[in-house]
PDB file of N, CA and C in Angstrom:
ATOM      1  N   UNK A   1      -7.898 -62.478 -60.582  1.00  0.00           N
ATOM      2  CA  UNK A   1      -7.924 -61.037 -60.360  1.00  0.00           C
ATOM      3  C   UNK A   1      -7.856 -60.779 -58.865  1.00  0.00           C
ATOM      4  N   UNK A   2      -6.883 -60.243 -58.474  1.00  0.00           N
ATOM      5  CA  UNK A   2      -6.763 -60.029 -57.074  1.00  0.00           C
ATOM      6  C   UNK A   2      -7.333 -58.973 -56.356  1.00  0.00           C
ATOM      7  N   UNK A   3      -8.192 -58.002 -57.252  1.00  0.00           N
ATOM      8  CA  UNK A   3      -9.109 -56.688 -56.822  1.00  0.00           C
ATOM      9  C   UNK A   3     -10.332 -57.112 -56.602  1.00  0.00           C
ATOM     10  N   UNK A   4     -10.938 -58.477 -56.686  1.00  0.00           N
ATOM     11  CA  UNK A   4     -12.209 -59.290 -57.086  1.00  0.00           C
ATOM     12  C   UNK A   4     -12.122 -59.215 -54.949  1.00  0.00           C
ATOM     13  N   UNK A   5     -13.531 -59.074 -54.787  1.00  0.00           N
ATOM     14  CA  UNK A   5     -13.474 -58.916 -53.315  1.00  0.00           C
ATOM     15  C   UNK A   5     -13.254 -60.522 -52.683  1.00  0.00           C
ATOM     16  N   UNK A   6     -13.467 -61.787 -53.226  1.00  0.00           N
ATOM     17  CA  UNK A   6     -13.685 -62.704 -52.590  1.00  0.00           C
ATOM     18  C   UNK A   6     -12.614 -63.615 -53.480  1.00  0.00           C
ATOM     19  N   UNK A   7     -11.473 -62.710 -53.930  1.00  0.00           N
ATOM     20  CA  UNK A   7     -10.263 -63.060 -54.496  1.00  0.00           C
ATOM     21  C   UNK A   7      -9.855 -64.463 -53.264  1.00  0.00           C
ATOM     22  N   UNK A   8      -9.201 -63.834 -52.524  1.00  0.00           N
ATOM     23  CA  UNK A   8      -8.569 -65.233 -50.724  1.00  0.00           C
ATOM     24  C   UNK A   8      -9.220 -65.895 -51.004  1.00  0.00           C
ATOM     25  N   UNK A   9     -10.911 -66.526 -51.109  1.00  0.00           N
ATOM     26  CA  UNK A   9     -11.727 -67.113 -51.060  1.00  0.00           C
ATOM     27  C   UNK A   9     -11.871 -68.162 -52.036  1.00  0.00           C
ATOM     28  N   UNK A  10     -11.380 -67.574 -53.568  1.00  0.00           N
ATOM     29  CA  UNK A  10     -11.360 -68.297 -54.060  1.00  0.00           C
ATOM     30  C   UNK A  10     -10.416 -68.881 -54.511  1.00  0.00           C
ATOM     31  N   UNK A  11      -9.027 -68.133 -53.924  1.00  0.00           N
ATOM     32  CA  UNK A  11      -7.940 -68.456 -54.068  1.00  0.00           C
ATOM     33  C   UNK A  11      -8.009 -70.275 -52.985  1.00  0.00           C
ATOM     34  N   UNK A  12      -8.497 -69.772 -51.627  1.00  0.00           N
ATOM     35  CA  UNK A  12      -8.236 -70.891 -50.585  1.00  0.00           C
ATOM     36  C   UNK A  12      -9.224 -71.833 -51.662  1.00  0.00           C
ATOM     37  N   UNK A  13     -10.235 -71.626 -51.873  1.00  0.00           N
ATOM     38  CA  UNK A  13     -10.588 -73.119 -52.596  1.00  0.00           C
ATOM     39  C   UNK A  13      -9.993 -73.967 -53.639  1.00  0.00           C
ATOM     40  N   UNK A  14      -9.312 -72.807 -54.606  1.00  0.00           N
ATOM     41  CA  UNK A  14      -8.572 -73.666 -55.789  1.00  0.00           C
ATOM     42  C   UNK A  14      -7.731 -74.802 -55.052  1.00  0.00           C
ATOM     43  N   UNK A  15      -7.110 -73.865 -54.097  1.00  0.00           N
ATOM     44  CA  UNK A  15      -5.449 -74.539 -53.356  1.00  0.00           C
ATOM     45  C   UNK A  15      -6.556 -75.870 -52.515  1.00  0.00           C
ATOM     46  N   UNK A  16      -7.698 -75.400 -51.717  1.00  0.00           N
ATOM     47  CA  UNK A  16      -8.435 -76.935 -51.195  1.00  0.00           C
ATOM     48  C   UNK A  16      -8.305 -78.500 -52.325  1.00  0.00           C
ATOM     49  N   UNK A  17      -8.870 -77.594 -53.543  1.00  0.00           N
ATOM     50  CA  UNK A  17      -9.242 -78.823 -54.206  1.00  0.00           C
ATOM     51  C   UNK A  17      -8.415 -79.583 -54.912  1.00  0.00           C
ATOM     52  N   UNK A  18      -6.640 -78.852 -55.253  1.00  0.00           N
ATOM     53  CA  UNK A  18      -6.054 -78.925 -55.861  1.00  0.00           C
ATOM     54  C   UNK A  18      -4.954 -80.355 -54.872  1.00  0.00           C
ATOM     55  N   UNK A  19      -4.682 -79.835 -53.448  1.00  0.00           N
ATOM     56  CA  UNK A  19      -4.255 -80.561 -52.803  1.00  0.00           C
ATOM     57  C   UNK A  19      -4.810 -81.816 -52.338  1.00  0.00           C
ATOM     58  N   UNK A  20      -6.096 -81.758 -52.643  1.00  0.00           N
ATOM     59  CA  UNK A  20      -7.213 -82.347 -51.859  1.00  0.00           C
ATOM     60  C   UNK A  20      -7.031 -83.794 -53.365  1.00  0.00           C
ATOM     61  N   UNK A  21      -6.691 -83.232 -54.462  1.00  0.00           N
ATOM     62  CA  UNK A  21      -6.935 -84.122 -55.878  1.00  0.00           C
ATOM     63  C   UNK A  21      -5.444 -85.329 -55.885  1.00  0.00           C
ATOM     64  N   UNK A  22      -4.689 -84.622 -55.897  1.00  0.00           N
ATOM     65  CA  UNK A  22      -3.193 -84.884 -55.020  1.00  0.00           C
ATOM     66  C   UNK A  22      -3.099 -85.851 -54.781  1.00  0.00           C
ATOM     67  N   UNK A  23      -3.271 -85.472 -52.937  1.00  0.00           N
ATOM     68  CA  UNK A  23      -3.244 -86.313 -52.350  1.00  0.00           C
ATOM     69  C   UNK A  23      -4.354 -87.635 -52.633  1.00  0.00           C
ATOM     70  N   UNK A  24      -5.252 -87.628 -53.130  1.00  0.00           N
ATOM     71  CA  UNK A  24      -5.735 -88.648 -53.440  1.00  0.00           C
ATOM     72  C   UNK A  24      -4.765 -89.876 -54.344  1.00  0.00           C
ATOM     73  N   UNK A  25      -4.187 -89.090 -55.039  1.00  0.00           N
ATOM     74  CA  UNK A  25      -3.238 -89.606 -56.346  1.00  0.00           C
ATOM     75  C   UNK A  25      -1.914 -90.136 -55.572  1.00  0.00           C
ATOM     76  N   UNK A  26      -2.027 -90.234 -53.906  1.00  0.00           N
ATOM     77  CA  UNK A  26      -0.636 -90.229 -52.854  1.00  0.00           C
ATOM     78  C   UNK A  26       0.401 -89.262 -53.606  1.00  0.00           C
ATOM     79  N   UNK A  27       0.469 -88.168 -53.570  1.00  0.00           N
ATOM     80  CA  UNK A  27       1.622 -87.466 -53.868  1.00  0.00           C
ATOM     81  C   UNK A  27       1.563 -86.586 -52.548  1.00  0.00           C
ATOM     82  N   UNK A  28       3.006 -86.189 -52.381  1.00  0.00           N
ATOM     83  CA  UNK A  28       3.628 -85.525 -50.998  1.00  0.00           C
ATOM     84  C   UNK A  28       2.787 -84.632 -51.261  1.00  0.00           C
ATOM     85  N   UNK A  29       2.133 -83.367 -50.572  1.00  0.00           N
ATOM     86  CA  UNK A  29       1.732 -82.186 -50.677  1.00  0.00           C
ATOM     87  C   UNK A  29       2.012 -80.970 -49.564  1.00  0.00           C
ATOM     88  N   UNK A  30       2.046 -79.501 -50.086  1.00  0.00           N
ATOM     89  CA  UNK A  30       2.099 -79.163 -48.829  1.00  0.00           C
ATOM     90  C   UNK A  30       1.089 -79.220 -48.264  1.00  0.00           C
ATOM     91  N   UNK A  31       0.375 -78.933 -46.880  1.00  0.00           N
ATOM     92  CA  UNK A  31      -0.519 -78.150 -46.039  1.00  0.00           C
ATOM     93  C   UNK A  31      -1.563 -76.970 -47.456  1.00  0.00           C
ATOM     94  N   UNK A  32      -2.639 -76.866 -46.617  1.00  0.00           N
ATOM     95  CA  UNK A  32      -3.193 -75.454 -47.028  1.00  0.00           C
ATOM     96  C   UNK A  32      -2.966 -74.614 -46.930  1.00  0.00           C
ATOM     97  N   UNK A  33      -2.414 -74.276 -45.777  1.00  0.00           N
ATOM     98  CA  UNK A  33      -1.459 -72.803 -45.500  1.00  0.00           C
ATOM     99  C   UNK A  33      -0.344 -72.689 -46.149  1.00  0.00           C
ATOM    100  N   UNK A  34       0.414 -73.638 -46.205  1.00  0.00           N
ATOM    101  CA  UNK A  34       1.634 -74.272 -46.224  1.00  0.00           C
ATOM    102  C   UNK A  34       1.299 -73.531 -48.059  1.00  0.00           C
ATOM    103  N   UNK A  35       0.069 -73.884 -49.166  1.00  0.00           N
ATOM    104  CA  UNK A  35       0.573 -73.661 -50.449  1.00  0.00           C
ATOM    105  C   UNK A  35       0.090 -72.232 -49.961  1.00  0.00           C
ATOM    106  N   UNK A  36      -1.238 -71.844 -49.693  1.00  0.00           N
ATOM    107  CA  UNK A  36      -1.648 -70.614 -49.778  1.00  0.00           C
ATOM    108  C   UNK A  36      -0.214 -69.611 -49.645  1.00  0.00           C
ATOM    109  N   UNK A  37       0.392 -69.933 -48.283  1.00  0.00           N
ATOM    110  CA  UNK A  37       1.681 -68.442 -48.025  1.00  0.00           C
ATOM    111  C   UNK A  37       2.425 -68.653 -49.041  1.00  0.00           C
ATOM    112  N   UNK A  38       2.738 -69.876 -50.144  1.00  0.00           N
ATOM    113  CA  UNK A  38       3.588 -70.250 -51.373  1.00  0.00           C
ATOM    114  C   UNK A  38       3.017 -69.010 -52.149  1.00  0.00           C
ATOM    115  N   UNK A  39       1.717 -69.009 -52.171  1.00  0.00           N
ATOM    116  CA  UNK A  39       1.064 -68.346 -53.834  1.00  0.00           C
ATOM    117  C   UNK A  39       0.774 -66.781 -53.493  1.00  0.00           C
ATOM    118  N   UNK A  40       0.555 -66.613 -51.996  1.00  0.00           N
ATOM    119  CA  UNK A  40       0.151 -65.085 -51.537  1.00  0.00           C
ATOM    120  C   UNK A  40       1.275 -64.433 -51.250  1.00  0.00           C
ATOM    121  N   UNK A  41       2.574 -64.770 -51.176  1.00  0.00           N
ATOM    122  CA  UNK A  41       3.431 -63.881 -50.254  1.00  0.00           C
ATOM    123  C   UNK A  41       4.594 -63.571 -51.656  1.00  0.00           C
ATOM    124  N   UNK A  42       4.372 -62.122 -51.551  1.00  0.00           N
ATOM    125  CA  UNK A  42       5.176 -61.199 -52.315  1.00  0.00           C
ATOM    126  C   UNK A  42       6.599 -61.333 -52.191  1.00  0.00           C
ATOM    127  N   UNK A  43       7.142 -62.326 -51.308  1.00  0.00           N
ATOM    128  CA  UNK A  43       8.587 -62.010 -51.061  1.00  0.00           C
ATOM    129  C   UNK A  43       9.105 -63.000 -51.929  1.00  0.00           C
ATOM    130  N   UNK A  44       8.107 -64.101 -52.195  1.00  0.00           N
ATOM    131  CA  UNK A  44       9.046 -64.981 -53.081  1.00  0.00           C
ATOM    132  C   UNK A  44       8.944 -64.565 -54.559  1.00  0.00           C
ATOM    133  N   UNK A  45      10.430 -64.694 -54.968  1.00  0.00           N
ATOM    134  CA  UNK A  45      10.500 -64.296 -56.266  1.00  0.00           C
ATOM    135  C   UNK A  45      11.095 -65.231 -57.297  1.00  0.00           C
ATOM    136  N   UNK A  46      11.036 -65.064 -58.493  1.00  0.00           N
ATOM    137  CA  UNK A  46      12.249 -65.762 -59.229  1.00  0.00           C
ATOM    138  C   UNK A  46      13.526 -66.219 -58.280  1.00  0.00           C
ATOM    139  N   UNK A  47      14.227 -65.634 -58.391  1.00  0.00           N
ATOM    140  CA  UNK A  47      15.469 -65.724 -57.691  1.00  0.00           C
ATOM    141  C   UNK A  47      15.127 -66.284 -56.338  1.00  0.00           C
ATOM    142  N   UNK A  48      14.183 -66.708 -55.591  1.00  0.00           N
ATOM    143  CA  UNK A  48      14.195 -67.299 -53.890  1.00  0.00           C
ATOM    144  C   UNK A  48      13.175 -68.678 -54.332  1.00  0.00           C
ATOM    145  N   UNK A  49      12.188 -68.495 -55.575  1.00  0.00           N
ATOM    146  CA  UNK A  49      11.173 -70.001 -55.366  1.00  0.00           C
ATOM    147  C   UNK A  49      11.878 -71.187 -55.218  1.00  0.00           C
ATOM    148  N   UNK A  50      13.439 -71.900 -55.759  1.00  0.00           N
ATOM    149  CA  UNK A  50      13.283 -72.780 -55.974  1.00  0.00           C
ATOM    150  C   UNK A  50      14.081 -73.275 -55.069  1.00  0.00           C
ATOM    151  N   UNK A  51      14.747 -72.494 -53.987  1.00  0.00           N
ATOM    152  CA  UNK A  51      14.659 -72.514 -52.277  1.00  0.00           C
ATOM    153  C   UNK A  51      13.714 -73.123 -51.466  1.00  0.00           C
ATOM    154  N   UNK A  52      12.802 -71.889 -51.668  1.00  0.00           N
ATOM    155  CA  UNK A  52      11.672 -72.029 -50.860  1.00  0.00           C
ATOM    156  C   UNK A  52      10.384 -73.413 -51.601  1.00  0.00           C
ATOM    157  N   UNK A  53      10.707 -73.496 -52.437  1.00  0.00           N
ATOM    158  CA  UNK A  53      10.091 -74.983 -52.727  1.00  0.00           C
ATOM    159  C   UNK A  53      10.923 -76.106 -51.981  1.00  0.00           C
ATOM    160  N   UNK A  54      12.087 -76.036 -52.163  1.00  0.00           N
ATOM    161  CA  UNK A  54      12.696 -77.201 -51.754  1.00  0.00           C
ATOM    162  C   UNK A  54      12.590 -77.632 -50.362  1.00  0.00           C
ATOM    163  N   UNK A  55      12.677 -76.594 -49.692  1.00  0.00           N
ATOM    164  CA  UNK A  55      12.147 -76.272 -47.995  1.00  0.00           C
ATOM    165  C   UNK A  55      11.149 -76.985 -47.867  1.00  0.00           C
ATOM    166  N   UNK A  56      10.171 -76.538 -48.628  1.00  0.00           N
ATOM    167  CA  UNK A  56       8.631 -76.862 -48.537  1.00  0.00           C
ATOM    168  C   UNK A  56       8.498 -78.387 -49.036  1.00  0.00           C
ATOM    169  N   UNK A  57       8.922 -78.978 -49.784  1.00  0.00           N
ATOM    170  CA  UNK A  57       9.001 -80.104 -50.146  1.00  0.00           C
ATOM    171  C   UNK A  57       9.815 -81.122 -48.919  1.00  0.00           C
ATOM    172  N   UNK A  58      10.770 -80.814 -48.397  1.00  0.00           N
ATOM    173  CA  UNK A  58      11.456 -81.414 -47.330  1.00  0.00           C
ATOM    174  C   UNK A  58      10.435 -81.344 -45.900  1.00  0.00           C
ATOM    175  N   UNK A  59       9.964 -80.256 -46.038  1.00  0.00           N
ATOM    176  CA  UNK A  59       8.706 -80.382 -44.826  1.00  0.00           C
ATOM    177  C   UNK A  59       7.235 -81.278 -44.808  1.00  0.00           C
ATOM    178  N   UNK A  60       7.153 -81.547 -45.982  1.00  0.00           N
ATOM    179  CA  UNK A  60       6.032 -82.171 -46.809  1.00  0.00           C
ATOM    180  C   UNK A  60       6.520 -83.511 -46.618  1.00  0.00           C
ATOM    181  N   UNK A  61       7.876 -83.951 -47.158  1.00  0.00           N
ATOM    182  CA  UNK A  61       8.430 -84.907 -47.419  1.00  0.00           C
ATOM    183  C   UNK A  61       8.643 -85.927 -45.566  1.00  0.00           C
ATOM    184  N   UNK A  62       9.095 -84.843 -44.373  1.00  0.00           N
ATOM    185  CA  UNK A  62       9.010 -85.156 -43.506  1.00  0.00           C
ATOM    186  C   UNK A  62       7.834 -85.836 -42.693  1.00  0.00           C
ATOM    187  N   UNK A  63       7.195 -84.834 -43.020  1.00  0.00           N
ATOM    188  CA  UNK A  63       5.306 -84.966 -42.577  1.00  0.00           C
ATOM    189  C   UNK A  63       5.030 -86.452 -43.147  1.00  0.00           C
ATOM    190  N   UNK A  64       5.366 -86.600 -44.538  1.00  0.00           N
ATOM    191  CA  UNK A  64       5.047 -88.226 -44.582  1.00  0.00           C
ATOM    192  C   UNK A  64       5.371 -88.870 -43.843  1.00  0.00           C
ATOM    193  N   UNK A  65       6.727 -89.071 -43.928  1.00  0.00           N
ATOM    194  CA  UNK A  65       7.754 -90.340 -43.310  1.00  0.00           C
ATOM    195  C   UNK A  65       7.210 -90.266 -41.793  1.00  0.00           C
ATOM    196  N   UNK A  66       6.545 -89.236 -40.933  1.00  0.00           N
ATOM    197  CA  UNK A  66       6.137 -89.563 -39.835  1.00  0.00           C
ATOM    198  C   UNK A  66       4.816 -90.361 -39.451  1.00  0.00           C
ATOM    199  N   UNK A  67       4.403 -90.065 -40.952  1.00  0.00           N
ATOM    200  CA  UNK A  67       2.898 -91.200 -40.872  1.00  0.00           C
ATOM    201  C   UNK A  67       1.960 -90.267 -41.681  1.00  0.00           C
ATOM    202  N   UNK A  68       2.085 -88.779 -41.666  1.00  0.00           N
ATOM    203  CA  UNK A  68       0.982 -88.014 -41.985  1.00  0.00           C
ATOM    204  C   UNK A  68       0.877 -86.738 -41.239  1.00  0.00           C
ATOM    205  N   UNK A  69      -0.074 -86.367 -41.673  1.00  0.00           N
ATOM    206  CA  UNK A  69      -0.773 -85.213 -40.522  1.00  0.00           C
ATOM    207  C   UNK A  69      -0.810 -85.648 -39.357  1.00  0.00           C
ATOM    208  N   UNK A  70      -1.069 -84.832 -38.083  1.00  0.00           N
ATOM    209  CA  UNK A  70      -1.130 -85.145 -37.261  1.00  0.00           C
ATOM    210  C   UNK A  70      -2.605 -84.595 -36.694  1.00  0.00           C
ATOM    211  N   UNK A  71      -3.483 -85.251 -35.643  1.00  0.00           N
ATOM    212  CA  UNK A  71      -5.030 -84.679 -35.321  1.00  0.00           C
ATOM    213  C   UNK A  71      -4.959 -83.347 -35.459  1.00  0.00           C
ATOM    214  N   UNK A  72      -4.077 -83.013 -34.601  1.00  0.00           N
ATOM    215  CA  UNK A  72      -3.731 -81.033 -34.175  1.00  0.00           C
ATOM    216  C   UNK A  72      -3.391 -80.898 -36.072  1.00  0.00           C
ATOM    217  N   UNK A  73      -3.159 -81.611 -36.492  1.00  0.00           N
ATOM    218  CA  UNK A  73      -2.525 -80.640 -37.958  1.00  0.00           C
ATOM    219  C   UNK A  73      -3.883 -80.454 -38.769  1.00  0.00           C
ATOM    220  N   UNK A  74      -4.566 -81.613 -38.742  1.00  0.00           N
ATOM    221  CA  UNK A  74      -5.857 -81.882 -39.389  1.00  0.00           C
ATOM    222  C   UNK A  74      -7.025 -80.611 -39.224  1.00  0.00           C
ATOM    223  N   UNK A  75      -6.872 -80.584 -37.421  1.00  0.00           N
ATOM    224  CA  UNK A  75      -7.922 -79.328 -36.992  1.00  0.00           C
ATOM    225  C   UNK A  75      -7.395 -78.580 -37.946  1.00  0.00           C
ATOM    226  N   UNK A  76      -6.306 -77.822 -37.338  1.00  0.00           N
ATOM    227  CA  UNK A  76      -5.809 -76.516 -38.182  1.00  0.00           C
ATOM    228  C   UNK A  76      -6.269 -76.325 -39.991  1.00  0.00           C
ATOM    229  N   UNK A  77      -6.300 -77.691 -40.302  1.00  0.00           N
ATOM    230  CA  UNK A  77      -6.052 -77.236 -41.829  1.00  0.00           C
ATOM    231  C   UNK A  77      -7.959 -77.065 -41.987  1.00  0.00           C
ATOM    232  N   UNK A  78      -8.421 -77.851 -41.248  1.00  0.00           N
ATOM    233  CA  UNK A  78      -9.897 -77.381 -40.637  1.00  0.00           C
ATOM    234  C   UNK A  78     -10.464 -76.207 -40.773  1.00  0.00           C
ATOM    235  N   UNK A  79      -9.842 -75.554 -39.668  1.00  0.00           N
ATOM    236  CA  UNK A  79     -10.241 -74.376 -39.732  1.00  0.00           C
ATOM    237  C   UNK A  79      -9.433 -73.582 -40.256  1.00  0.00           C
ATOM    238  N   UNK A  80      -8.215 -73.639 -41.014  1.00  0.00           N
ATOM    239  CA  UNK A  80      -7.407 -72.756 -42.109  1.00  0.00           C
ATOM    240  C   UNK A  80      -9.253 -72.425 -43.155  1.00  0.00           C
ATOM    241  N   UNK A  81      -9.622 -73.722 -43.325  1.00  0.00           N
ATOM    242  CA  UNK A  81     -10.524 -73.852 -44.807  1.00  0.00           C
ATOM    243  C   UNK A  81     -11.765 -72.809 -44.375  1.00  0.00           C
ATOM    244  N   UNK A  82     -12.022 -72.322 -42.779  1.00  0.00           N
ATOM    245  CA  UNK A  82     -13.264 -71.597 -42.583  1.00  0.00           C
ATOM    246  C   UNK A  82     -12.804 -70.198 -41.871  1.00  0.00           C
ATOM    247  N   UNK A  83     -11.788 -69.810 -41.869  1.00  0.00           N
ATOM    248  CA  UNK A  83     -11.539 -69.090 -41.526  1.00  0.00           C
ATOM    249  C   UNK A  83     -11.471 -67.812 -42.209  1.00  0.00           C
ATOM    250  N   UNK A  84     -12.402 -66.288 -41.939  1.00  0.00           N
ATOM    251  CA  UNK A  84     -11.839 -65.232 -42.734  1.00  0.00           C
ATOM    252  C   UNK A  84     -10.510 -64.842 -42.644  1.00  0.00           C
ATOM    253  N   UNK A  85     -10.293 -64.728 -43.895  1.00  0.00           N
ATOM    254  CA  UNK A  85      -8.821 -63.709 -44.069  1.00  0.00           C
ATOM    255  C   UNK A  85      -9.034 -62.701 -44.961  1.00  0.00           C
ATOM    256  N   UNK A  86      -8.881 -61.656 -44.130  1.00  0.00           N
ATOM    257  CA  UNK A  86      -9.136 -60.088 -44.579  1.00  0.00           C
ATOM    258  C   UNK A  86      -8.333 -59.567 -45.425  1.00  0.00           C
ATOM    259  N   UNK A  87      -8.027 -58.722 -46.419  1.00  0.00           N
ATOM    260  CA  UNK A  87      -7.401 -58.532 -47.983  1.00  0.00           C
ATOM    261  C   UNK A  87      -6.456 -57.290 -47.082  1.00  0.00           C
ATOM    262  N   UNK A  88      -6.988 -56.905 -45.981  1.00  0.00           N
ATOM    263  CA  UNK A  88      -6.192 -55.686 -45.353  1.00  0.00           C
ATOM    264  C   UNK A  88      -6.456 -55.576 -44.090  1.00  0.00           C
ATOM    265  N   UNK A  89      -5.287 -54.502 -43.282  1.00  0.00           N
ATOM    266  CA  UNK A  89      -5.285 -54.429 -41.899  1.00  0.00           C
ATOM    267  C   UNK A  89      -6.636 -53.761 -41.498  1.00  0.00           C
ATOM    268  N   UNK A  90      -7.224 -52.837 -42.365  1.00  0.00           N
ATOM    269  CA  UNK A  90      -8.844 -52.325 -42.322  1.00  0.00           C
ATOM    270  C   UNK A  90      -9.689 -53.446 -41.730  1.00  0.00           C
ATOM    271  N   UNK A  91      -9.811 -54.759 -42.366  1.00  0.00           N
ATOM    272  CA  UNK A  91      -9.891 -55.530 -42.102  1.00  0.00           C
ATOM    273  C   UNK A  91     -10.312 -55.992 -40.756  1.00  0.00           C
ATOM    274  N   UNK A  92      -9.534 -56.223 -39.986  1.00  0.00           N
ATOM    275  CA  UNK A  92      -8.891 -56.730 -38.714  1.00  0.00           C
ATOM    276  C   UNK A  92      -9.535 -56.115 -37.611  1.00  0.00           C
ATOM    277  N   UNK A  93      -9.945 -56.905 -36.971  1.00  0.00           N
ATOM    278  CA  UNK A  93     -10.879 -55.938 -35.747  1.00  0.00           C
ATOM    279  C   UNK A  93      -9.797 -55.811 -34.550  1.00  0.00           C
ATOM    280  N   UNK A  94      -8.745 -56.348 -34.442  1.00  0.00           N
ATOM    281  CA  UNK A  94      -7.994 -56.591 -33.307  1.00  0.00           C
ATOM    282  C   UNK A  94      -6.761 -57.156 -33.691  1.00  0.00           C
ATOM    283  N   UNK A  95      -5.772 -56.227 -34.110  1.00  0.00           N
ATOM    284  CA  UNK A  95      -4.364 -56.238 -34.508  1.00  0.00           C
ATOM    285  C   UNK A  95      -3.600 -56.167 -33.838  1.00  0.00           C
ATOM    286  N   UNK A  96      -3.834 -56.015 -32.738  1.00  0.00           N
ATOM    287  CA  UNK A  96      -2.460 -56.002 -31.676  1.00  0.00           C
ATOM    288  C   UNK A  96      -3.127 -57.155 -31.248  1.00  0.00           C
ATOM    289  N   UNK A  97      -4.005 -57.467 -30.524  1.00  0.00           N
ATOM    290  CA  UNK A  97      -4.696 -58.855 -29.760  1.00  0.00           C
ATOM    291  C   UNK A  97      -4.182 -59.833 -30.833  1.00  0.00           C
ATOM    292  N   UNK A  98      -4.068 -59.939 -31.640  1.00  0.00           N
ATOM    293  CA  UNK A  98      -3.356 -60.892 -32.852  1.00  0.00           C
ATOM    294  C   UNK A  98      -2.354 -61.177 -32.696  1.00  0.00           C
ATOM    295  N   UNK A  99      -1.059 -60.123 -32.844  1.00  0.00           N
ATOM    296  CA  UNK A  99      -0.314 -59.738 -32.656  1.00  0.00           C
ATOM    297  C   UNK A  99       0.582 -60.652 -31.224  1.00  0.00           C
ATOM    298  N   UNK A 100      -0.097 -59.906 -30.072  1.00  0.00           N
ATOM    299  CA  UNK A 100      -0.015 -60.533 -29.048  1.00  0.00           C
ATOM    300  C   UNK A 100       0.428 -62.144 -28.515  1.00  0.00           C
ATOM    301  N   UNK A 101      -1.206 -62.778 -29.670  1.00  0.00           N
ATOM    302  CA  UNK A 101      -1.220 -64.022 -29.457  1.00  0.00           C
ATOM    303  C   UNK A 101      -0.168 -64.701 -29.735  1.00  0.00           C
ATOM    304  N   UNK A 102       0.333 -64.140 -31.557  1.00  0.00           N
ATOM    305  CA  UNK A 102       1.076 -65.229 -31.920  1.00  0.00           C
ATOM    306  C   UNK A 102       2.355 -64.743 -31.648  1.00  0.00           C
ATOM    307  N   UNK A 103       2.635 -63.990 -30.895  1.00  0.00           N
ATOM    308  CA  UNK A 103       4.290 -63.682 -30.121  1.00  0.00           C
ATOM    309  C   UNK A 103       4.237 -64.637 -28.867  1.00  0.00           C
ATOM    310  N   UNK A 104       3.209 -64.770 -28.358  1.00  0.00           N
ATOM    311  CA  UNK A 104       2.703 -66.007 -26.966  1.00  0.00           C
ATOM    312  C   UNK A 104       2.818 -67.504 -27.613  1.00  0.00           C
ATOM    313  N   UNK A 105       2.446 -67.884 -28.068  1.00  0.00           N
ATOM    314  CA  UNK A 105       2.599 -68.748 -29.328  1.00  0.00           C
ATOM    315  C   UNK A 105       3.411 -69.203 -30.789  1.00  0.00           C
ATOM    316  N   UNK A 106       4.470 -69.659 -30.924  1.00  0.00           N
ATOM    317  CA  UNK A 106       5.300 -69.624 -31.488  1.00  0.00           C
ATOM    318  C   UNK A 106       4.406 -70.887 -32.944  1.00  0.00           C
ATOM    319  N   UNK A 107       3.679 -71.398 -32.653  1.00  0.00           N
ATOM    320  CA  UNK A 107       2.638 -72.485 -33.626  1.00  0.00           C
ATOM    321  C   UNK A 107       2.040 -71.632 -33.939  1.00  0.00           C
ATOM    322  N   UNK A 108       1.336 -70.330 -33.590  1.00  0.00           N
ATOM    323  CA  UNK A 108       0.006 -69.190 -34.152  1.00  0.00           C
ATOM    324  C   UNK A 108       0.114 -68.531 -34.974  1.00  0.00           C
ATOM    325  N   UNK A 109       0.553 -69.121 -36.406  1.00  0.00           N
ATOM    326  CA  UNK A 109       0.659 -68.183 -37.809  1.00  0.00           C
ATOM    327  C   UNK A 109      -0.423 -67.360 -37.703  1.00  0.00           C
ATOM    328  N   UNK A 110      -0.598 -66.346 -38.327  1.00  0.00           N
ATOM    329  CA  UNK A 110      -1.673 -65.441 -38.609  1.00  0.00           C
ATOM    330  C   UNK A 110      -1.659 -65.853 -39.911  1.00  0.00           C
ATOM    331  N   UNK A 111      -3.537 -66.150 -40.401  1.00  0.00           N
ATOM    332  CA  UNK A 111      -3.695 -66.744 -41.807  1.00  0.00           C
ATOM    333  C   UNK A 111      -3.136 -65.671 -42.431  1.00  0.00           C
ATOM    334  N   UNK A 112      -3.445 -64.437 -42.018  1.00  0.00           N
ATOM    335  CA  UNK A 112      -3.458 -62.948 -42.641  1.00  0.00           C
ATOM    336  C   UNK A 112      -2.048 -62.501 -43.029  1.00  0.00           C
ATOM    337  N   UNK A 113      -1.103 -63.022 -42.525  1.00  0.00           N
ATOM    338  CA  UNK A 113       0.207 -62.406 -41.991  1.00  0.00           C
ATOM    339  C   UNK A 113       0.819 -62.345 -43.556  1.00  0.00           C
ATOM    340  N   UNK A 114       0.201 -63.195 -44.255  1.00  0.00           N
ATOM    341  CA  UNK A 114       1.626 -63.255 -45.984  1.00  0.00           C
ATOM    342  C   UNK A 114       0.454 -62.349 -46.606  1.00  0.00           C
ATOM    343  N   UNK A 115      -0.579 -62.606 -46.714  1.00  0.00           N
ATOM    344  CA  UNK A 115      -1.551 -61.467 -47.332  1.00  0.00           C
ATOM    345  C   UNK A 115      -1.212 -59.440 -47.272  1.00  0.00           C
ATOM    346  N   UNK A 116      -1.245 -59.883 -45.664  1.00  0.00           N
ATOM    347  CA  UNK A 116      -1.182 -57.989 -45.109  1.00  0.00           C
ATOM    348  C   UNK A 116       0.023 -57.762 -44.486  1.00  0.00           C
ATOM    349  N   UNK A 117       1.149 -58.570 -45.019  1.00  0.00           N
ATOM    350  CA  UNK A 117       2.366 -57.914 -44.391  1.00  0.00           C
ATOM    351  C   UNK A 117       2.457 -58.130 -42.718  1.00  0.00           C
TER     352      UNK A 117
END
């Protein structure tokens, strides 16, 4: 139920434990972010998933063959797992300072960004 207030929350844990089971089993996986923007973002549809899987699988698929995650990838998925993400721009104490950053930063997804548009 996506009206449930701690919907993200429990969305990010399914996707933790699910990847987390996975990879135990060595299968390619994406990132946490990497499934979360898969399952939150309205743009993919019928007609674009099996694109945008394949993408995602070739990025996954890459990430192996280089050895893995990388430390910097590890933090991130780190703090992907503790990080709030707000259901709306209400939300957000500082939307342009956000904003800002990740135009300065071309690596600075906003967790928020497939959630709130």
């Amino acid at each position: 139920e996506h009206d449930h207030p701690n919907a993200l929350e429990f969305l990010r844990n399914d996707i933790v434990n699910v990847t987390d089971f996975f990879e135990k089993k060595e299968v390619c996986t994406m990132s946490y972010h990497e499934l979360f923007n898969f399952v939150a973002d309205l743009n993919i549809t019928e007609s674009n998933m099996q694109e945008y899987l394949d993408k995602a699988q070739a990025v996954a698929a890459y990430r192996e063959e280089q050895g893995g995650q990388t430390a910097s990838d590890q933090v991130e998925e780190e703090v992907f797992k503790r990080i709030f993400i707000p259901r709306t721009l209400d939300q957000v104490r500082n939307v342009e300072r956000d904003l800002f950053r990740a135009d300065e930063d071309t690596r600075a997804a906003l967790a928020y960004q497939t959630v709130t548009g």
